[in-house]
Protein backbone atom coordinates (compact mmCIF):
# COMPACT_ATOMS: atom_id res chain seq x y z
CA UNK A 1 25.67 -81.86 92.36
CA UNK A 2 24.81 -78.39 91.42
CA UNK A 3 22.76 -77.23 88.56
CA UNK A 4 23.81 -76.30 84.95
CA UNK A 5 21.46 -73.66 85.26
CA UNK A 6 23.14 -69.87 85.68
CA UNK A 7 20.36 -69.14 87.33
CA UNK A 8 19.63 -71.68 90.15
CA UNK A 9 22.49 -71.42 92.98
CA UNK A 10 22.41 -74.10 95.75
CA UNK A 11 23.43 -72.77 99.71
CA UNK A 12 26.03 -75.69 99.56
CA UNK A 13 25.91 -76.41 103.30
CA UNK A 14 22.21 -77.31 103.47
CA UNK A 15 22.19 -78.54 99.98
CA UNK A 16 18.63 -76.64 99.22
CA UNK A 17 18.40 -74.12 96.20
CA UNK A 18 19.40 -69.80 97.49
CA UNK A 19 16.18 -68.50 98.00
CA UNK A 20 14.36 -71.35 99.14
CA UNK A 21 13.29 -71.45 102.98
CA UNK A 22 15.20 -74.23 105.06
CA UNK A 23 11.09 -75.16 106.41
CA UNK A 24 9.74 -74.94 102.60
CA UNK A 25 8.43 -78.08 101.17
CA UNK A 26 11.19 -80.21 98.96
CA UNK A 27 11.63 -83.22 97.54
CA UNK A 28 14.66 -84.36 95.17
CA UNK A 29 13.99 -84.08 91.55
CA UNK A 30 12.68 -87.74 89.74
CA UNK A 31 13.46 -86.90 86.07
CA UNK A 32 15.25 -89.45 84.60
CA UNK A 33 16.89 -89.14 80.84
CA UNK A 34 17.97 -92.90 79.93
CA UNK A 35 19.62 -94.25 83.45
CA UNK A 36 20.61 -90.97 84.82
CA UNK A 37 17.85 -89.97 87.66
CA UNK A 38 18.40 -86.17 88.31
CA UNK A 39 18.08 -86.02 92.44
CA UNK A 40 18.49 -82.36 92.78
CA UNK A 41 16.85 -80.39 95.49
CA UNK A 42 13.49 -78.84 94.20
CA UNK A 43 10.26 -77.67 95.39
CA UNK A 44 7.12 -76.53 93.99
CA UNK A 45 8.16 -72.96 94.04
CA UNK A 46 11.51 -73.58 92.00
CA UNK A 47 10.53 -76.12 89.56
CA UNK A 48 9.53 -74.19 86.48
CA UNK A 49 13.48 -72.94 86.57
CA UNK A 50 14.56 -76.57 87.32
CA UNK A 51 12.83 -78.38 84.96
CA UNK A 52 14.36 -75.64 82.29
CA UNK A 53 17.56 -77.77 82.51
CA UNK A 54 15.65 -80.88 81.42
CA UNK A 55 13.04 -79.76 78.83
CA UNK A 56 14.23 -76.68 77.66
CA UNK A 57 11.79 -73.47 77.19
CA UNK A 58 11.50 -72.90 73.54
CA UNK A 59 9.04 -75.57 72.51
CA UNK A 60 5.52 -75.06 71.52
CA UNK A 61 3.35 -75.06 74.62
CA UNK A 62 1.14 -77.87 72.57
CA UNK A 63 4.32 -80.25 71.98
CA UNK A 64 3.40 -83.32 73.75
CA UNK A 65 5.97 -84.70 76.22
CA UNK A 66 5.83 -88.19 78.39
CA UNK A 67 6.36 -87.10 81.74
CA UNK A 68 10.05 -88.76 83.49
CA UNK A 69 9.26 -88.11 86.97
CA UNK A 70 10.47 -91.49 88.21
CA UNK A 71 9.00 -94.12 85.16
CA UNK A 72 5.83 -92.06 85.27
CA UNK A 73 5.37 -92.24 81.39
CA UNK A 74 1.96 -90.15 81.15
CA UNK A 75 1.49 -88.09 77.64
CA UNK A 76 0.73 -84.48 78.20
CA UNK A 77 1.14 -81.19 76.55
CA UNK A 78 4.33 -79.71 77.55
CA UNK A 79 2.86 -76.69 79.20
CA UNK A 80 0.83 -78.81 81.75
CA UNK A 81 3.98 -80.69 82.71
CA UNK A 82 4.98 -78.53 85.75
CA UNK A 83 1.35 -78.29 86.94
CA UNK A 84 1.39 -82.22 86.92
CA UNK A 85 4.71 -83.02 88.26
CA UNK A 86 3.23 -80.19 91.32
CA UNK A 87 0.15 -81.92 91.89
CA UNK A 88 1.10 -85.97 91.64
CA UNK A 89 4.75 -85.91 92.31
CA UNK A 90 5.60 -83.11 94.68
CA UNK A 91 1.69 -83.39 96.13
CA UNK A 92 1.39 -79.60 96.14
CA UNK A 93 -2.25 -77.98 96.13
CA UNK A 94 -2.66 -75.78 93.03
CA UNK A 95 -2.02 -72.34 93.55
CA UNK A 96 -4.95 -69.68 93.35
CA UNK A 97 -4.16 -66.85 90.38
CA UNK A 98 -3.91 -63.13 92.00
């Protein structure tokens, strides 16, 4: 199912997100809102557009947010939330700052 998002196009043979290298790390998206689980193609280099679509970017960066990524339920601030779905759910390595 493609994305809301104007900004996140899927290749829709391969089902992966334009932009995104066939051999690139991916997983499907775990975010759940009630029932519905999300399942979308991401990866740790488009999640911060992705997860857009489910928390929104306006909030303060010190809101605190339970994280959804399949029942995981831990409290952070809402600016560490991509950082922690990287590291525990998609098992990405953090990314050194240039």
């Amino acid at each position: 199912m493609p994305s809301s998002d104007p900004t996140f196009h899927y290749d829709r043979i391969l089902d992966i997100p334009v932009g995104v290298s066939a051999s690139m790390p991916r997983d499907r998206c775990g975010w759940s809102q009630t029932t519905d689980l999300c399942n979308d193609v991401v990866s740790a280099d488009t999640l911060v557009v992705h997860m857009r679509k489910h928390i929104g970017g306006s909030s303060s960066s010190y809101y605190r947010i339970h994280c959804s990524w399949n029942g995981c339920g831990k409290l952070m601030r809402r600016d560490c939330l991509v950082r922690h779905i990287r590291e525990i759910h998609l098992h990405s390595k953090r990314r050194a700052h240039d």
